[in-house]
Protein backbone atom coordinates (compact mmCIF):
# COMPACT_ATOMS: atom_id res chain seq x y z
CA UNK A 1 101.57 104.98 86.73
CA UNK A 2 98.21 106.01 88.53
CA UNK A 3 98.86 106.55 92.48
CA UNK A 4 95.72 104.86 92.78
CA UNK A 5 96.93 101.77 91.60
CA UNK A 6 100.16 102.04 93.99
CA UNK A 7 98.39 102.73 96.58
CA UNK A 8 96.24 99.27 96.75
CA UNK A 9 99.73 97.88 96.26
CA UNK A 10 100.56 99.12 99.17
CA UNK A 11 97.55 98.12 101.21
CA UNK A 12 97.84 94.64 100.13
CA UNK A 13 101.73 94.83 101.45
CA UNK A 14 100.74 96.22 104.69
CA UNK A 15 96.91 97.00 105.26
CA UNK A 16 96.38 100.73 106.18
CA UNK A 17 93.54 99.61 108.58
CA UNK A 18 96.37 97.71 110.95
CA UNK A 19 97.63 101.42 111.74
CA UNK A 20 97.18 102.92 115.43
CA UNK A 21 94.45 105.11 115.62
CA UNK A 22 96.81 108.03 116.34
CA UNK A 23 98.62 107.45 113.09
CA UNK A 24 98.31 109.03 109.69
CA UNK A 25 100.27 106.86 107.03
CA UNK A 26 98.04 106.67 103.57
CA UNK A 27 97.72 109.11 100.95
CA UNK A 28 99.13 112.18 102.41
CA UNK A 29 99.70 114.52 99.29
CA UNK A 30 98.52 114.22 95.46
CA UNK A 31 95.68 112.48 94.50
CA UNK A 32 94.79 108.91 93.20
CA UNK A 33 94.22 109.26 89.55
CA UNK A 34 97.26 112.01 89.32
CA UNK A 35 100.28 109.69 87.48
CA UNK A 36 103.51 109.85 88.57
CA UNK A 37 106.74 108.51 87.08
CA UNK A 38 109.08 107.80 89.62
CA UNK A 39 109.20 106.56 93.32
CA UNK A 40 111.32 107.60 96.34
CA UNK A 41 111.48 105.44 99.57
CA UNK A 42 112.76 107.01 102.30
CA UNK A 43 112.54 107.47 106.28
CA UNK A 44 111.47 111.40 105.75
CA UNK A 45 111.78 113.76 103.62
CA UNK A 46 113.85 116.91 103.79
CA UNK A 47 114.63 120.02 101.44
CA UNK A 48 117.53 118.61 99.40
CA UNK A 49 115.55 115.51 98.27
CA UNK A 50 112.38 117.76 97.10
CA UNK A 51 114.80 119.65 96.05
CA UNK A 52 117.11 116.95 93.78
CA UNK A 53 113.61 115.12 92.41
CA UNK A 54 111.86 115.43 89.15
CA UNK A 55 108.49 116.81 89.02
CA UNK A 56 105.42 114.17 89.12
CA UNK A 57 108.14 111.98 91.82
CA UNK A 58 105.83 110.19 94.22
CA UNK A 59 108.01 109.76 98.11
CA UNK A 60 106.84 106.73 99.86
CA UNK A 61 108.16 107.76 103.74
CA UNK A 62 107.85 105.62 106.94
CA UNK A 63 106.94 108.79 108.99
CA UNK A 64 103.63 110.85 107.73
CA UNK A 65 104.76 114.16 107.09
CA UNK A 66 101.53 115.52 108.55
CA UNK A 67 100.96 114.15 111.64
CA UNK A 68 98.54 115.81 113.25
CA UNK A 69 96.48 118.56 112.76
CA UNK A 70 97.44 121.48 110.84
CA UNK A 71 95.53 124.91 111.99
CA UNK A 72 97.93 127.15 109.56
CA UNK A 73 99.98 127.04 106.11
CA UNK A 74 102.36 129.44 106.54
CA UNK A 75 105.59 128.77 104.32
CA UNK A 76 108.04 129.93 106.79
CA UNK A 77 107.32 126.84 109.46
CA UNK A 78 107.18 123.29 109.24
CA UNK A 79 105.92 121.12 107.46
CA UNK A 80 104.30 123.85 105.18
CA UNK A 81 107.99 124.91 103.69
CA UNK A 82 108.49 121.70 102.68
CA UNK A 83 104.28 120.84 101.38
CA UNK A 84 104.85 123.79 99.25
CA UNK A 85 108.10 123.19 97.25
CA UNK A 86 106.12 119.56 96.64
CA UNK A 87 103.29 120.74 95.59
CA UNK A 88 105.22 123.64 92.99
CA UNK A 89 106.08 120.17 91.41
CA UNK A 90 103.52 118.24 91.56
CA UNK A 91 105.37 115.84 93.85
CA UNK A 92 102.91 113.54 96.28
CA UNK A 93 103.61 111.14 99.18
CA UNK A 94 102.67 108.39 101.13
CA UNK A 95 103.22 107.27 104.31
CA UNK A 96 103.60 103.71 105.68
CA UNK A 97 104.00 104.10 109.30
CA UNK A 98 102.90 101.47 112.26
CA UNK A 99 101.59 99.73 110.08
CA UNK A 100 104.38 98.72 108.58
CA UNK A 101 106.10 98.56 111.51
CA UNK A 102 103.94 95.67 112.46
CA UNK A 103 104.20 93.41 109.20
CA UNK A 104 107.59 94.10 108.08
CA UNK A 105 110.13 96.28 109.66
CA UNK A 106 110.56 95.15 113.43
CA UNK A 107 110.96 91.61 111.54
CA UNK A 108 113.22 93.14 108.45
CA UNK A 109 115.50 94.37 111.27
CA UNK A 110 115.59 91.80 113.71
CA UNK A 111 116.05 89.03 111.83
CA UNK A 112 117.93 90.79 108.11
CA UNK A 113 120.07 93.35 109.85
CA UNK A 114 120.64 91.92 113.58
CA UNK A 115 120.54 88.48 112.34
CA UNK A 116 118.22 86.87 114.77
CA UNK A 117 116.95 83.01 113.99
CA UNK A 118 113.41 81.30 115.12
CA UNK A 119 112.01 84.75 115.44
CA UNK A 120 108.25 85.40 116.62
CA UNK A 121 106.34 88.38 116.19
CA UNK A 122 103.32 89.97 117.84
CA UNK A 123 102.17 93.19 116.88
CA UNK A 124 105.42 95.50 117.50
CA UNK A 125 107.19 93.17 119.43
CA UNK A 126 109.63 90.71 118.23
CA UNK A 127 111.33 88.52 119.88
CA UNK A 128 113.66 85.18 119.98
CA UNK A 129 115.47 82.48 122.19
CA UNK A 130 119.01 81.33 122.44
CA UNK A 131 121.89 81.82 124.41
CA UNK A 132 124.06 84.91 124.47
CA UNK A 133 127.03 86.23 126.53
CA UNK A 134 126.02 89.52 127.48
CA UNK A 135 128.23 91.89 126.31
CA UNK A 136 129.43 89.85 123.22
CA UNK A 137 125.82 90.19 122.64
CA UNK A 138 125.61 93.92 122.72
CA UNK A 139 128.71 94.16 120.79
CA UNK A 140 127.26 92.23 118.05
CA UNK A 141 123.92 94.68 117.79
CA UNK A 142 126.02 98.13 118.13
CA UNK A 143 127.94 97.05 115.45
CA UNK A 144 125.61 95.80 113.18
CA UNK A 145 123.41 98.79 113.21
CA UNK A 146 126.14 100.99 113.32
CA UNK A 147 126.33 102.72 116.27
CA UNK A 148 129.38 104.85 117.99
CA UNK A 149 127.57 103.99 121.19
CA UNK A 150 125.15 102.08 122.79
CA UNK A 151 123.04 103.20 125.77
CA UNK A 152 121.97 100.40 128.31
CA UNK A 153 120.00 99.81 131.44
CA UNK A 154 120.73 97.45 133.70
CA UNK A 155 123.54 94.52 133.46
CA UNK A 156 123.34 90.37 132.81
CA UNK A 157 125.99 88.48 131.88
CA UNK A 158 123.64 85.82 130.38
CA UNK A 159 120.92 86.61 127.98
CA UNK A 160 118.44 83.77 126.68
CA UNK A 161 115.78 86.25 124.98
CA UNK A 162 115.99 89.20 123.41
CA UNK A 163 112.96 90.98 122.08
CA UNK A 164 112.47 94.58 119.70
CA UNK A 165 110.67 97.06 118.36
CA UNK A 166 112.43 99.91 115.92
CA UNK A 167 111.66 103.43 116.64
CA UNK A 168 110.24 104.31 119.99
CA UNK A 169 109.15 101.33 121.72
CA UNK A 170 109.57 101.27 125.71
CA UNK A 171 105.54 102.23 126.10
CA UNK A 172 105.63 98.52 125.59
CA UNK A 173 108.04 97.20 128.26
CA UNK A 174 105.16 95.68 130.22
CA UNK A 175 104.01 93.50 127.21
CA UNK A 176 108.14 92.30 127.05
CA UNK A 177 108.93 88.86 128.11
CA UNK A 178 112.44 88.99 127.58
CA UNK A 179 115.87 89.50 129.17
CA UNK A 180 116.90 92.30 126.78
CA UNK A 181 114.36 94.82 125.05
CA UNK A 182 116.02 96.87 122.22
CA UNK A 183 113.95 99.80 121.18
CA UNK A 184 114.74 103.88 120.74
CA UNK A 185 113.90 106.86 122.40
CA UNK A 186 114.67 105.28 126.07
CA UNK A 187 113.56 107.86 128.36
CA UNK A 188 115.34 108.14 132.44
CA UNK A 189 111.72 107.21 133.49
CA UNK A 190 111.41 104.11 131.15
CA UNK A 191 115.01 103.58 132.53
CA UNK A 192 113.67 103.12 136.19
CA UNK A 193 110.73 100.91 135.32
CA UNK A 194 112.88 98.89 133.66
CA UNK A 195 115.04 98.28 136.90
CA UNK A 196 112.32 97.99 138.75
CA UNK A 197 110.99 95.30 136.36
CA UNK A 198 114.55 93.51 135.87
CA UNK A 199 114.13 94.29 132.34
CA UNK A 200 117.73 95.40 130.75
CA UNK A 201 117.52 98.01 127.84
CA UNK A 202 119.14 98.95 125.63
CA UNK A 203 118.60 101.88 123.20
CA UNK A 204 119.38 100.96 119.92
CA UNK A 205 118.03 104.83 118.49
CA UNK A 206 114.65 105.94 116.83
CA UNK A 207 116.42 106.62 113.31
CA UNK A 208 119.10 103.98 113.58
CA UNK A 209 116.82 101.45 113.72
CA UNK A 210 114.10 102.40 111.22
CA UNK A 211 116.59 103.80 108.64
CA UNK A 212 116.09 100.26 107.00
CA UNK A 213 112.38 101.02 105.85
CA UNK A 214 113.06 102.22 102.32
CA UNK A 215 115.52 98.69 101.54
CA UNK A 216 112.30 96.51 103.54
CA UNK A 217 110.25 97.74 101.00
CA UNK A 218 111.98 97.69 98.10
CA UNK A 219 111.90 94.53 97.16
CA UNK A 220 107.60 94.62 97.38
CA UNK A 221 107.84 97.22 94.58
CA UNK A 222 110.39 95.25 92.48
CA UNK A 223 107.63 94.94 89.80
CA UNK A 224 106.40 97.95 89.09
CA UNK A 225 106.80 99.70 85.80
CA UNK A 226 108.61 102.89 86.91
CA UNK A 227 112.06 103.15 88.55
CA UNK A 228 112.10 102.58 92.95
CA UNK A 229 115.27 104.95 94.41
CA UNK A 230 116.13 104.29 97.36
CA UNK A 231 117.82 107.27 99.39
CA UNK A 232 118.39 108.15 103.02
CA UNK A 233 116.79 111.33 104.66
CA UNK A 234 119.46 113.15 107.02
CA UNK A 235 119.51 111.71 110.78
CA UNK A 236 118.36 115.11 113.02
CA UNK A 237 121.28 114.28 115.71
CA UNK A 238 124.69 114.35 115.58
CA UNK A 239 126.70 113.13 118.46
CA UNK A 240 130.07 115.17 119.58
């Protein structure tokens, strides 16, 4: 199958053009008449994966493995390690980054994983209504993402919104209208806006939340004629 032809796929799932200026999802490696026989979804890549797929594999990642711009190739540093062992088998890859983000995963994850109802989204931010006991509440979202712990500013014993965004989210605070914002990569100054605000956080982790990308795409690609593997790149933290 042409990558050209996946590639409008994709931009009919999730326009390219709704990406932040800053971004670089799209065609990333290969090029659109090359075919390829075989698709990998997955948060990022790492060694191991190149390593374990066929030649001609297409990867489909949520974060572009070239970000930004790249003044040197050398094969000892990354990303160029990794560009080369793709390109020694013809491997290619697209990214689907914020935009995604915006028309799938903040709303795959809030609503399929955390089990939200009555949900409304707007751009990044999702959000919903209801009434929660606080800490049942937080129980509930550490242990359906899977965390061993749950970082969180500020204390209610009441919640009656709750809004999200996956990844790393708390630039946004000041669009929030919520009691509880759940978003990743909470930083001690976000922390004291937030207080300031009377916003609570709580960080709910930049992979932990977006490790659902490859299974919120899946099911868009459940047509296609070559096989869709889903797999799950390697989480850089460990916790001790």
């Amino acid at each position: 199958m042409r990558i050209g032809g996946i590639l409008e796929l994709l931009n009919r799932i999730s326009p390219f053009e709704l990406q932040e200026k800053w971004d670089n999802g799209g065609l990333l490696l290969g090029d659109e008449n090359d075919s390829v026989s075989k698709i990998v979804l997955s948060v990022d890549i790492d060694e191991a994966m190149i390593e374990k797929a066929d030649p001609k594999t297409l990867f489909i990642l949520h974060h572009p493995l070239i970000f930004s711009g790249l003044k040197r190739l050398l094969w000892s540093e990354y990303p160029a390690n990794l560009l080369k062992k793709m390109i020694q088998k013809e491997q290619s890859l697209i990214a689907m980054h914020t935009n995604f983000d915006q028309t799938h995963l903040n709303r795959y994850v809030f609503e399929d994983v955390l089990g939200f109802e009555n949900v409304e989204c707007e751009g990044f931010v999702c959000r919903a209504e209801g009434e929660w006991e606080g800490n049942a509440l937080l129980s509930h979202i550490k242990s359906a993402l899977g965390l061993d712990a749950l970082k969180v500013v500020g204390q209610k014993s009441q919640i009656s919104s709750v809004a999200m965004t996956t990844g790393s989210g708390a630039g946004l605070m000041d669009l929030v209208d919520a009691d509880l914002f759940l978003t990743g990569d909470i930083k001690y100054h976000d922390a004291m806006k937030a207080l300031s605000l009377g916003l609570m956080l709580a960080d709910i982790g930049h992979f932990e939340s977006e490790k659902y990308f490859a299974q919120a795409l899946a099911g868009h690609l459940k047509n296609l004629a070559i096989p869709v593997i889903i797999t799950q790149s390697i989480n850089p933290f460990h916790y001790i």
